[in-house]
PDB file of N, CA and C in Angstrom:
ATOM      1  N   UNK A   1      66.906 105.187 125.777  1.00  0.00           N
ATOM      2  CA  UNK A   1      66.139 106.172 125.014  1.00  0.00           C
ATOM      3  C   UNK A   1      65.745 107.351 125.909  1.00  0.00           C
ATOM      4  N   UNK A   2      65.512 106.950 127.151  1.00  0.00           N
ATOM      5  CA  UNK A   2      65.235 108.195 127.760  1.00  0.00           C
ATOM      6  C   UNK A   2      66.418 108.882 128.318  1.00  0.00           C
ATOM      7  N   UNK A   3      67.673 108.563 128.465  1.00  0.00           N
ATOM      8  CA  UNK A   3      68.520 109.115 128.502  1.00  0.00           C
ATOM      9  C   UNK A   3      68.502 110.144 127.362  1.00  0.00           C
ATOM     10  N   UNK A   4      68.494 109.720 126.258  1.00  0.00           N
ATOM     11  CA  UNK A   4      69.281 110.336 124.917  1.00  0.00           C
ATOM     12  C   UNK A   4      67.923 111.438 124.706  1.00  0.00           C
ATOM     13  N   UNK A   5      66.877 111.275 125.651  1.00  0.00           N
ATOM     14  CA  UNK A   5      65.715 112.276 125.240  1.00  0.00           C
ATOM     15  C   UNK A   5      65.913 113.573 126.723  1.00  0.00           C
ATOM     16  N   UNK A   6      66.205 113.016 127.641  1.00  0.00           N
ATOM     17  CA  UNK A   6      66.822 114.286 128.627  1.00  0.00           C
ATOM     18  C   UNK A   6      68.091 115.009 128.095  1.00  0.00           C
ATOM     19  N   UNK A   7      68.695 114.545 127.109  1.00  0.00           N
ATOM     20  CA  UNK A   7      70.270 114.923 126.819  1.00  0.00           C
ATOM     21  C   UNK A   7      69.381 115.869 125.617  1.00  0.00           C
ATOM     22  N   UNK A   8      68.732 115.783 124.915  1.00  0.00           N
ATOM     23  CA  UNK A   8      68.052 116.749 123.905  1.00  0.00           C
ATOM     24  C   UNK A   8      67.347 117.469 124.645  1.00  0.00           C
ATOM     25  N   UNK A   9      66.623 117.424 125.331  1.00  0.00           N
ATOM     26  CA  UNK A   9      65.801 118.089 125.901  1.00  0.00           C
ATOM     27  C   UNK A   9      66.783 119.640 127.193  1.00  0.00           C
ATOM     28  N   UNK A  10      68.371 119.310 127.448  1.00  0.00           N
ATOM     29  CA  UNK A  10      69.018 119.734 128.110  1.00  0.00           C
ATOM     30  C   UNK A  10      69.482 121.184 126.678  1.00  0.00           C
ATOM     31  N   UNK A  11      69.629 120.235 125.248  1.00  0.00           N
ATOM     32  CA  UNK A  11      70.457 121.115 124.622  1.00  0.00           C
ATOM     33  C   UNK A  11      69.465 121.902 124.115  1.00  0.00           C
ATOM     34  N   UNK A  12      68.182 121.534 123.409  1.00  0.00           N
ATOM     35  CA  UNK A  12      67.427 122.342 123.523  1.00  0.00           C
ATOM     36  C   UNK A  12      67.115 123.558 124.122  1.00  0.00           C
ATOM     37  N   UNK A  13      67.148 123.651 125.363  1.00  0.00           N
ATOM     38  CA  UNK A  13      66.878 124.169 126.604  1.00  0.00           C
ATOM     39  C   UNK A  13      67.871 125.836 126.870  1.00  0.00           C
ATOM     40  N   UNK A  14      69.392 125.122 126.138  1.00  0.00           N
ATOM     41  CA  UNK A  14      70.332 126.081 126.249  1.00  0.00           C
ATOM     42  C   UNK A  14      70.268 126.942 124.950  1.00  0.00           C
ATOM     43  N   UNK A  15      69.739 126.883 123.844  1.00  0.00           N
ATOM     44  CA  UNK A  15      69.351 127.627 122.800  1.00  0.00           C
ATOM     45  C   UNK A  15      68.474 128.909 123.384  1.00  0.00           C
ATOM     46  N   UNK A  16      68.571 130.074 122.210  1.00  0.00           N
ATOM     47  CA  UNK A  16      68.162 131.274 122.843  1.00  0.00           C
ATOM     48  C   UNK A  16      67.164 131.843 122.074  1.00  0.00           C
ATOM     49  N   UNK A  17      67.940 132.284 120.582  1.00  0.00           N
ATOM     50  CA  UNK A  17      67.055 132.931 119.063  1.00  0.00           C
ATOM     51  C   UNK A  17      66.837 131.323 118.454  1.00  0.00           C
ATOM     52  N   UNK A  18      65.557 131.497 117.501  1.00  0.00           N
ATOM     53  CA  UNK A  18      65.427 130.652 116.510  1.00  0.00           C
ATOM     54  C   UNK A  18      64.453 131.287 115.547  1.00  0.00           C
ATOM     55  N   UNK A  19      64.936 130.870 114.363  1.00  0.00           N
ATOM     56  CA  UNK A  19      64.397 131.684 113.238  1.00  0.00           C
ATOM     57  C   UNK A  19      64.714 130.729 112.144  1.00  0.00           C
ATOM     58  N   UNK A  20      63.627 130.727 111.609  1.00  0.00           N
ATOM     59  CA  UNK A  20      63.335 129.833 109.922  1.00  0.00           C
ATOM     60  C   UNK A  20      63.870 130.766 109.020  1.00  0.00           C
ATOM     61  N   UNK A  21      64.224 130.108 107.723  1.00  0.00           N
ATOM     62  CA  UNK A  21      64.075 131.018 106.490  1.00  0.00           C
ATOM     63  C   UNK A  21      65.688 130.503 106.480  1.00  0.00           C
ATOM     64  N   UNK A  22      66.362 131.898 105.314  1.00  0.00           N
ATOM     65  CA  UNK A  22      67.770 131.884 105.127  1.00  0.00           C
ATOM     66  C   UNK A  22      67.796 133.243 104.731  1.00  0.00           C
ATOM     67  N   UNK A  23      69.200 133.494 104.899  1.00  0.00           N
ATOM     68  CA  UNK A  23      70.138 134.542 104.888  1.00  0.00           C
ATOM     69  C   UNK A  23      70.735 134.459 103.216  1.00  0.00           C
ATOM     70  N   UNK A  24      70.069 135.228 102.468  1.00  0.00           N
ATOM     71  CA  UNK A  24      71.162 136.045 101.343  1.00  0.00           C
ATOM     72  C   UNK A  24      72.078 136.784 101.093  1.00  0.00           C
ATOM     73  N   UNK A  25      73.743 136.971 101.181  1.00  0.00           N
ATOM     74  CA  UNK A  25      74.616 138.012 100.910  1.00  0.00           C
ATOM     75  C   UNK A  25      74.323 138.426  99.995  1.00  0.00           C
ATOM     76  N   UNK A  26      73.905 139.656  99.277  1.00  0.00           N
ATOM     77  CA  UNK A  26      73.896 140.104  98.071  1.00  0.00           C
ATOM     78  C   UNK A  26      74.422 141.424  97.566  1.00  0.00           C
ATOM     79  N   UNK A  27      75.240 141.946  96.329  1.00  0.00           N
ATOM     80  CA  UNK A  27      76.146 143.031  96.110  1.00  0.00           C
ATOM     81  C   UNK A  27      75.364 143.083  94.694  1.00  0.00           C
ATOM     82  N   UNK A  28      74.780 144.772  94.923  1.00  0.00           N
ATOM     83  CA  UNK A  28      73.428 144.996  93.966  1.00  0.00           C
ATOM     84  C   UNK A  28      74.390 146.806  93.271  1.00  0.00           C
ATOM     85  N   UNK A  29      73.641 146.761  91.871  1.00  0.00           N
ATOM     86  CA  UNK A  29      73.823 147.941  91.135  1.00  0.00           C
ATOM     87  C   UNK A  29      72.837 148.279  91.591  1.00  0.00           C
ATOM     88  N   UNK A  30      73.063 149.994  91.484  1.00  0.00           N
ATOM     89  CA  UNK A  30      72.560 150.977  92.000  1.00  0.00           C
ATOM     90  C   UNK A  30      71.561 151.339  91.192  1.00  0.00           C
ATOM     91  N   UNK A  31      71.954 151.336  89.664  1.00  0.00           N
ATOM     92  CA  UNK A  31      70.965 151.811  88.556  1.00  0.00           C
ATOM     93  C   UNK A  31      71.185 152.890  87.830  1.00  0.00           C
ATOM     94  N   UNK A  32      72.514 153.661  88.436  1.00  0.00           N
ATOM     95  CA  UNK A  32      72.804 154.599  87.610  1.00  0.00           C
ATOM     96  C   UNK A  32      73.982 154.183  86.571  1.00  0.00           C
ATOM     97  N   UNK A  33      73.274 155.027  85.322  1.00  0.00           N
ATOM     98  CA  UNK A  33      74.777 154.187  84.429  1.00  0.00           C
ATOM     99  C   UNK A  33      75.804 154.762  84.428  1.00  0.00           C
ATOM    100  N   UNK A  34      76.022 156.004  84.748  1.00  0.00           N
ATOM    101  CA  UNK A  34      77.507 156.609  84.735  1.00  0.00           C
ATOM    102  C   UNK A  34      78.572 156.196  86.573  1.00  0.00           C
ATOM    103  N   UNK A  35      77.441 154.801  87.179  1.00  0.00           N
ATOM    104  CA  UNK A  35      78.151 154.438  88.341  1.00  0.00           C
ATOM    105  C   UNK A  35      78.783 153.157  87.528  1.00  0.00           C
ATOM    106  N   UNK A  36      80.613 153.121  88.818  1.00  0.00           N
ATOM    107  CA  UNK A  36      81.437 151.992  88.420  1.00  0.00           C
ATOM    108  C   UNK A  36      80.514 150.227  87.964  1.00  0.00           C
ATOM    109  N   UNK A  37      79.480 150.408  89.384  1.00  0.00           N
ATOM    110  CA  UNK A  37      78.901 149.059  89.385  1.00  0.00           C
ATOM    111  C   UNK A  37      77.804 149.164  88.177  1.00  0.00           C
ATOM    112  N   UNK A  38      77.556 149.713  87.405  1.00  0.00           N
ATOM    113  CA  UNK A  38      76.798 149.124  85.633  1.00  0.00           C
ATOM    114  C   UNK A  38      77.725 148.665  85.112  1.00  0.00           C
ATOM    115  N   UNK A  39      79.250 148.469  84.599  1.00  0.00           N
ATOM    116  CA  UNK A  39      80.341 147.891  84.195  1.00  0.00           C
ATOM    117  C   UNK A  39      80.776 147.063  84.546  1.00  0.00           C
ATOM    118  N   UNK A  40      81.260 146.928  86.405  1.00  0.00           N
ATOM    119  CA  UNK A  40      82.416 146.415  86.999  1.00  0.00           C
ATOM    120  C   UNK A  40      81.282 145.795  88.152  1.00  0.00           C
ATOM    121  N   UNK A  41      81.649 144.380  87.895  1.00  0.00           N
ATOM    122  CA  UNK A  41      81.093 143.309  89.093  1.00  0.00           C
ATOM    123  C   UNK A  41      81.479 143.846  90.198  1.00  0.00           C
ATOM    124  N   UNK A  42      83.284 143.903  90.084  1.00  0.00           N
ATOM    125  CA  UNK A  42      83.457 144.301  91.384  1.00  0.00           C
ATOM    126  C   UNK A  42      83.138 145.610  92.110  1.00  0.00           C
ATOM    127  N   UNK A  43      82.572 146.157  91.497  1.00  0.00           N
ATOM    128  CA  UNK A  43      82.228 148.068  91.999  1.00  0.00           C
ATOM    129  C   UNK A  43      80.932 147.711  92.761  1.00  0.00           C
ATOM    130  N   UNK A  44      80.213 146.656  92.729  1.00  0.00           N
ATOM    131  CA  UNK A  44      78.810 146.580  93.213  1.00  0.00           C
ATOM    132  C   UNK A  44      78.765 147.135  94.648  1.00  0.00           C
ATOM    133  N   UNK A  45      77.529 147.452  94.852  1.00  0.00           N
ATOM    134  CA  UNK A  45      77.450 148.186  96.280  1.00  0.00           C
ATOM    135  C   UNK A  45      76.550 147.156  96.889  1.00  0.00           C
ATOM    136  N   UNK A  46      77.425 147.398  98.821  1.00  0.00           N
ATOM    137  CA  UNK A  46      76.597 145.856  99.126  1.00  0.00           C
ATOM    138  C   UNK A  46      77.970 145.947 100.215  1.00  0.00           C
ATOM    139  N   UNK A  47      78.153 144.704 100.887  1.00  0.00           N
ATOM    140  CA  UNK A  47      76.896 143.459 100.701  1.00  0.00           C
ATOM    141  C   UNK A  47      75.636 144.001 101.245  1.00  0.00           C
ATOM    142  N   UNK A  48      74.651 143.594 100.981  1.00  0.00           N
ATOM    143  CA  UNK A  48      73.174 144.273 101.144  1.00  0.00           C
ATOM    144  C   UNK A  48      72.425 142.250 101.747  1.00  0.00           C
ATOM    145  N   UNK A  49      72.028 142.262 103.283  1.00  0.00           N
ATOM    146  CA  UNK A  49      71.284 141.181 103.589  1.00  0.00           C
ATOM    147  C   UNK A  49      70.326 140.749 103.407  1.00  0.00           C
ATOM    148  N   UNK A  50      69.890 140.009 102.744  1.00  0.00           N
ATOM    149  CA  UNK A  50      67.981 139.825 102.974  1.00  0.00           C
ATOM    150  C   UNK A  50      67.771 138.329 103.626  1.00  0.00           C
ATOM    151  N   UNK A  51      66.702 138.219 104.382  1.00  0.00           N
ATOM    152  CA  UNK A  51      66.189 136.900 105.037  1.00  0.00           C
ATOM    153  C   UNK A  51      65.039 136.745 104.305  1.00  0.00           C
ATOM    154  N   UNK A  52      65.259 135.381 104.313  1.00  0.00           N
ATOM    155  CA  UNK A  52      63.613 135.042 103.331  1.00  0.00           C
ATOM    156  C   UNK A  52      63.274 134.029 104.079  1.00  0.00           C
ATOM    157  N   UNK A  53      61.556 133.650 104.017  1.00  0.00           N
ATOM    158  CA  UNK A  53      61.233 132.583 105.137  1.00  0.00           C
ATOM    159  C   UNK A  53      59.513 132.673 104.393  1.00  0.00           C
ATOM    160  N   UNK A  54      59.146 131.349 105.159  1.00  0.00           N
ATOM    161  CA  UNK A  54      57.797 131.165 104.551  1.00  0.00           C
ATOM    162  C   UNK A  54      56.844 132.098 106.396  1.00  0.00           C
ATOM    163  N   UNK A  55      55.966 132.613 105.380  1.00  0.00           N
ATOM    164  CA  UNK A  55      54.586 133.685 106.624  1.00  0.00           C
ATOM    165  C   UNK A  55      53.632 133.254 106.321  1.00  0.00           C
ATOM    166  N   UNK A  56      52.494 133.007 107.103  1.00  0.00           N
ATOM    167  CA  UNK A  56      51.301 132.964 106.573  1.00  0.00           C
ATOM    168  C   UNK A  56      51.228 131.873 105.454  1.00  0.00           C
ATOM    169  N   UNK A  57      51.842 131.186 104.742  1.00  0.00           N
ATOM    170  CA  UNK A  57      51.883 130.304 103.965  1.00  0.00           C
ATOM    171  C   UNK A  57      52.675 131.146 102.431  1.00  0.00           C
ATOM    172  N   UNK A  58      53.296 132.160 102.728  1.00  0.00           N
ATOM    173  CA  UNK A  58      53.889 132.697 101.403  1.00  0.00           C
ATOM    174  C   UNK A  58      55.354 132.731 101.769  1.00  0.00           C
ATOM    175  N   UNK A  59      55.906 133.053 101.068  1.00  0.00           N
ATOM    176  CA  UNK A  59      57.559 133.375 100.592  1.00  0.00           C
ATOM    177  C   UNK A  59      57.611 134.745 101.032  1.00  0.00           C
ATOM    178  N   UNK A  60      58.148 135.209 102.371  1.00  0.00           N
ATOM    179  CA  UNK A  60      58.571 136.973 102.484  1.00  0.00           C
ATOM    180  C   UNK A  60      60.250 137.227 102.718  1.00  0.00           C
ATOM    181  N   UNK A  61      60.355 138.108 101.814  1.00  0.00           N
ATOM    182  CA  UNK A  61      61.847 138.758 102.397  1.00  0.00           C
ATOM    183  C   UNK A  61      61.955 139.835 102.901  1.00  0.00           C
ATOM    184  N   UNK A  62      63.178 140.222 103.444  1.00  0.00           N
ATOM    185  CA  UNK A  62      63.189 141.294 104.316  1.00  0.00           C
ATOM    186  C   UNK A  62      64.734 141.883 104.191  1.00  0.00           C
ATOM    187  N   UNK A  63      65.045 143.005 103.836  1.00  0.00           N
ATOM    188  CA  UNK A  63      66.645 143.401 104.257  1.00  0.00           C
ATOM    189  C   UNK A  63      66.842 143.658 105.324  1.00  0.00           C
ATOM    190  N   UNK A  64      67.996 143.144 105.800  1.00  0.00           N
ATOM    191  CA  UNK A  64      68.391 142.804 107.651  1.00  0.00           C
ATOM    192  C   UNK A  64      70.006 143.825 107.396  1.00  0.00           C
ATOM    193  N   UNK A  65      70.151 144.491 108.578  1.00  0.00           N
ATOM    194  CA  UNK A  65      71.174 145.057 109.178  1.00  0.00           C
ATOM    195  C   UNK A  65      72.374 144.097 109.266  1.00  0.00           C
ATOM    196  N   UNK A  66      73.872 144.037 108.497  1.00  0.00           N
ATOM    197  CA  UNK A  66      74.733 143.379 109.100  1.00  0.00           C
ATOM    198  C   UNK A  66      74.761 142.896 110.300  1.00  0.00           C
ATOM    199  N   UNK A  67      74.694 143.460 111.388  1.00  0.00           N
ATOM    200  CA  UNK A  67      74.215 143.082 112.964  1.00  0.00           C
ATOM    201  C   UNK A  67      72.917 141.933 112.877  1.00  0.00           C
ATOM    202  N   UNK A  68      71.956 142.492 112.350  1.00  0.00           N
ATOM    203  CA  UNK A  68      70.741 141.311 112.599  1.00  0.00           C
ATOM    204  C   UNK A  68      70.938 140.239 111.878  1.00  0.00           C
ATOM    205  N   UNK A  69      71.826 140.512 110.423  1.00  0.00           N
ATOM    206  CA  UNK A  69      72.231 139.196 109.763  1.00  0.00           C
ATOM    207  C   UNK A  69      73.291 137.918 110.438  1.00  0.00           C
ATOM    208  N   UNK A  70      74.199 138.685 111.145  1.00  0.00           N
ATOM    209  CA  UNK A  70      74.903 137.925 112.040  1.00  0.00           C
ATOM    210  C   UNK A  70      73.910 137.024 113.194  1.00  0.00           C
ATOM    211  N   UNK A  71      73.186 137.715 113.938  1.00  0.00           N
ATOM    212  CA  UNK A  71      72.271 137.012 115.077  1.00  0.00           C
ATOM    213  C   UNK A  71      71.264 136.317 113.900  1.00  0.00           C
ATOM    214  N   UNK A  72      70.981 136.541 112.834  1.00  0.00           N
ATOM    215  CA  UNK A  72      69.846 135.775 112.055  1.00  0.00           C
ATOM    216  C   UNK A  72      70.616 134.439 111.927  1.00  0.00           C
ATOM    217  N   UNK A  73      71.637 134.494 111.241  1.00  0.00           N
ATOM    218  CA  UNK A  73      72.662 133.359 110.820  1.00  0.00           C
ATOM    219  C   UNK A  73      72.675 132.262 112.311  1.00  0.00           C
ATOM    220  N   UNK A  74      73.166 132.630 113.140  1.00  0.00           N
ATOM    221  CA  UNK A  74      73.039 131.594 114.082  1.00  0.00           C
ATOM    222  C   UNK A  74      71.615 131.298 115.076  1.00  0.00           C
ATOM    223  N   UNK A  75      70.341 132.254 114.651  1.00  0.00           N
ATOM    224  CA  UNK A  75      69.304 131.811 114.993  1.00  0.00           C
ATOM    225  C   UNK A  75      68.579 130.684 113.724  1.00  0.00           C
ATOM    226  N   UNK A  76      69.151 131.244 112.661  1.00  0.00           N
ATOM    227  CA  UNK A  76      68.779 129.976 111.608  1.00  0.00           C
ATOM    228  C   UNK A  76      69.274 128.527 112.255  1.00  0.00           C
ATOM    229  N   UNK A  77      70.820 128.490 112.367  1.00  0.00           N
ATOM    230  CA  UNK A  77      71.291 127.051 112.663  1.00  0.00           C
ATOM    231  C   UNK A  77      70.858 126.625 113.826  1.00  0.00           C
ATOM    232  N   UNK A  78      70.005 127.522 114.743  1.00  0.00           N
ATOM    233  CA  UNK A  78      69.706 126.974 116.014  1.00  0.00           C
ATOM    234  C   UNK A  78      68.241 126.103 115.841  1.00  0.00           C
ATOM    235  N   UNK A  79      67.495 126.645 114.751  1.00  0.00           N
ATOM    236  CA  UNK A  79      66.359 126.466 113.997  1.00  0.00           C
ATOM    237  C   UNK A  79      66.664 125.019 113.821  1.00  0.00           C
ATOM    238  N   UNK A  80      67.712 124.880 112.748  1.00  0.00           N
ATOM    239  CA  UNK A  80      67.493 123.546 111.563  1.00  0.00           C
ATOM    240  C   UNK A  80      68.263 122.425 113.197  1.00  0.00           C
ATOM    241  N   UNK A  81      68.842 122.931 113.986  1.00  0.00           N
ATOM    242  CA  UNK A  81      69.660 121.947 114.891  1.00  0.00           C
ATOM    243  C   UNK A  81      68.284 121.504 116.122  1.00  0.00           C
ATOM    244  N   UNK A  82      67.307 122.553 116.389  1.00  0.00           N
ATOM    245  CA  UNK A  82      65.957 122.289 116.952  1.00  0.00           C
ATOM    246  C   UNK A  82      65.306 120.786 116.300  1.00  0.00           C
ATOM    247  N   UNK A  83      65.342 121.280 114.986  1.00  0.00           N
ATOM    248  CA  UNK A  83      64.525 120.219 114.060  1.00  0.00           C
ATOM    249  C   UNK A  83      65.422 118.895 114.293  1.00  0.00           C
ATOM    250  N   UNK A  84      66.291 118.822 114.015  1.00  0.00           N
ATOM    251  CA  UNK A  84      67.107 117.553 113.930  1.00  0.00           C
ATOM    252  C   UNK A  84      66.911 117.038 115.039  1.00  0.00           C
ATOM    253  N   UNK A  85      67.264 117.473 116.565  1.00  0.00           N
ATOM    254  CA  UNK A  85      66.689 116.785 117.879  1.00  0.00           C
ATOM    255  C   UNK A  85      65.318 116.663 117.899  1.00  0.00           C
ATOM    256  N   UNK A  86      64.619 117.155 117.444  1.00  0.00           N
ATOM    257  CA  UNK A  86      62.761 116.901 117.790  1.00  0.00           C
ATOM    258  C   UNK A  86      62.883 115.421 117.212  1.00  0.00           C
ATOM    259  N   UNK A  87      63.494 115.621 115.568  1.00  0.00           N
ATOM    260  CA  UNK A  87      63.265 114.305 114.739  1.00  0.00           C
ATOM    261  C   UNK A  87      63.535 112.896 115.760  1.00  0.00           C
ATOM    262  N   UNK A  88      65.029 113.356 116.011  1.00  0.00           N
ATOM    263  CA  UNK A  88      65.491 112.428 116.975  1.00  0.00           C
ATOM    264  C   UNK A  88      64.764 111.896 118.061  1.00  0.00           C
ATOM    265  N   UNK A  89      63.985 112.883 119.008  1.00  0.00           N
ATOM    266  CA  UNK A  89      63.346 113.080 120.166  1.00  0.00           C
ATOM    267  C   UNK A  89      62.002 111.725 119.607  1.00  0.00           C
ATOM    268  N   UNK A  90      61.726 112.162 118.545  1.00  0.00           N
ATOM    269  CA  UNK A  90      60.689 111.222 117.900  1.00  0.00           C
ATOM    270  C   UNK A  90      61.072 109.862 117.798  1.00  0.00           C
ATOM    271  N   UNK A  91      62.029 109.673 117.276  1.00  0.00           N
ATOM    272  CA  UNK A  91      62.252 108.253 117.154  1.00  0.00           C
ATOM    273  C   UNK A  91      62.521 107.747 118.371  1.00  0.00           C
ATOM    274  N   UNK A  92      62.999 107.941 119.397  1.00  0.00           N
ATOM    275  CA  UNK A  92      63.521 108.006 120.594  1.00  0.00           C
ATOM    276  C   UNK A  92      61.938 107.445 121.493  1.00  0.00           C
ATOM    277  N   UNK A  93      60.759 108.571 121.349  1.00  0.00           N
ATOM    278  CA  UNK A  93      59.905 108.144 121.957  1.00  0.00           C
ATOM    279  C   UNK A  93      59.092 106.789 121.326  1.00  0.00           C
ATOM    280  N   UNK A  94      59.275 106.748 120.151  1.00  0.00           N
ATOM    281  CA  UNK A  94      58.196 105.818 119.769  1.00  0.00           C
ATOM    282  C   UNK A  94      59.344 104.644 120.440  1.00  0.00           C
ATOM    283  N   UNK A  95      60.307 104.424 119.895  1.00  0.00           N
ATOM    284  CA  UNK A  95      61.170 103.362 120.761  1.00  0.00           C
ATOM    285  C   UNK A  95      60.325 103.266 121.986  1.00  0.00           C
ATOM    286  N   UNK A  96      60.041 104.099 122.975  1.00  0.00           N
ATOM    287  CA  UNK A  96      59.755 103.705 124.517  1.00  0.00           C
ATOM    288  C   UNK A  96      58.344 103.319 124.571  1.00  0.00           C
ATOM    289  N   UNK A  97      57.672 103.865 123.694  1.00  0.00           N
ATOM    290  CA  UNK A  97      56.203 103.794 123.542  1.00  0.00           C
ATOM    291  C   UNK A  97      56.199 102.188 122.946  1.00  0.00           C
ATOM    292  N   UNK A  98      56.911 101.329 121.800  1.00  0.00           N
ATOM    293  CA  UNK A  98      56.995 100.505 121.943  1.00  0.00           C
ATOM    294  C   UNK A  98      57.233  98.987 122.698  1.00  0.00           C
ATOM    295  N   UNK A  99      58.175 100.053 123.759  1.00  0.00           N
ATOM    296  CA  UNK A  99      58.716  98.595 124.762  1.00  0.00           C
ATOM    297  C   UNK A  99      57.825  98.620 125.862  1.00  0.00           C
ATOM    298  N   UNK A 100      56.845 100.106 126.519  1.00  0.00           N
ATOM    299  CA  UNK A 100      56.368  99.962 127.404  1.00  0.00           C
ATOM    300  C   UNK A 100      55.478  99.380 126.912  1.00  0.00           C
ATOM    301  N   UNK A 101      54.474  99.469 125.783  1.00  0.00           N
ATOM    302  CA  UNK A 101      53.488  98.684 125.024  1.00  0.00           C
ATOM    303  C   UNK A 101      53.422  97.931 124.295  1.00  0.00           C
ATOM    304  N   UNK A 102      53.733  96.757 124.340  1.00  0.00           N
ATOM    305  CA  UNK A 102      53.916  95.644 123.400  1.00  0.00           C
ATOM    306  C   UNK A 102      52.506  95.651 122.740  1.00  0.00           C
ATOM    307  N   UNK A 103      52.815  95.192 121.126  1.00  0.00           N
ATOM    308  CA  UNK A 103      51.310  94.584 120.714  1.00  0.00           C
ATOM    309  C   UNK A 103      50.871  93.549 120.784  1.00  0.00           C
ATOM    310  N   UNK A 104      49.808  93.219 121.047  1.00  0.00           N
ATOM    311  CA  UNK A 104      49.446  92.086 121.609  1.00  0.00           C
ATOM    312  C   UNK A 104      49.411  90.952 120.682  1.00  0.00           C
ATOM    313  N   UNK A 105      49.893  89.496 120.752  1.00  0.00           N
ATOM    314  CA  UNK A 105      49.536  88.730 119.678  1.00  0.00           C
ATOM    315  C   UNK A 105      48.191  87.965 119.456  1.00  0.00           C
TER     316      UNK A 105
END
């Protein structure tokens, strides 16, 4: 167990951005009706990014730059891949916390 908790604690370590929320692609009408996109799905203008994530305890979005959507996208998965080793990291310790401490009968 403490192996498998230095081996998380290594990959952890090599992570850089992390960021909650998610990434929306979205291809939006403009609003004018004599434009292609009031007719034609495909005329929509876009792709247009937004990140959404919980603040303060609410729901905020934000439109992100192609560029920041790219670095958002893999600071998200660095996010949810954080979480999955902590989880791990957890079970891992109570394992050791168990064997160094037996309960007593």
């Amino acid at each position: 167990a403490r192996t498998r908790i230095a081996r998380l604690r290594e990959t952890i370590g090599t992570l850089e951005l992390l960021c909650s929320g998610s990434l929306s692609e979205r291809m939006m009408k403009c609003g004018k009706p004599t434009c292609g996109c009031a007719t034609d799905p495909s005329a929509r203008h876009g792709p247009y990014y937004e990140w959404g994530r919980m603040r303060a305890g609410k729901l905020t979005h934000r439109y992100v730059t192609p560029e920041q959507a790219k670095a958002l996208r893999q600071a998200i998965e660095n996010h949810r891949l954080v979480k999955k080793l902590l989880r791990a990291w957890e079970v891992d310790s109570e394992r050791i916390i168990d064997a160094e401490n037996p309960k007593e009968a």
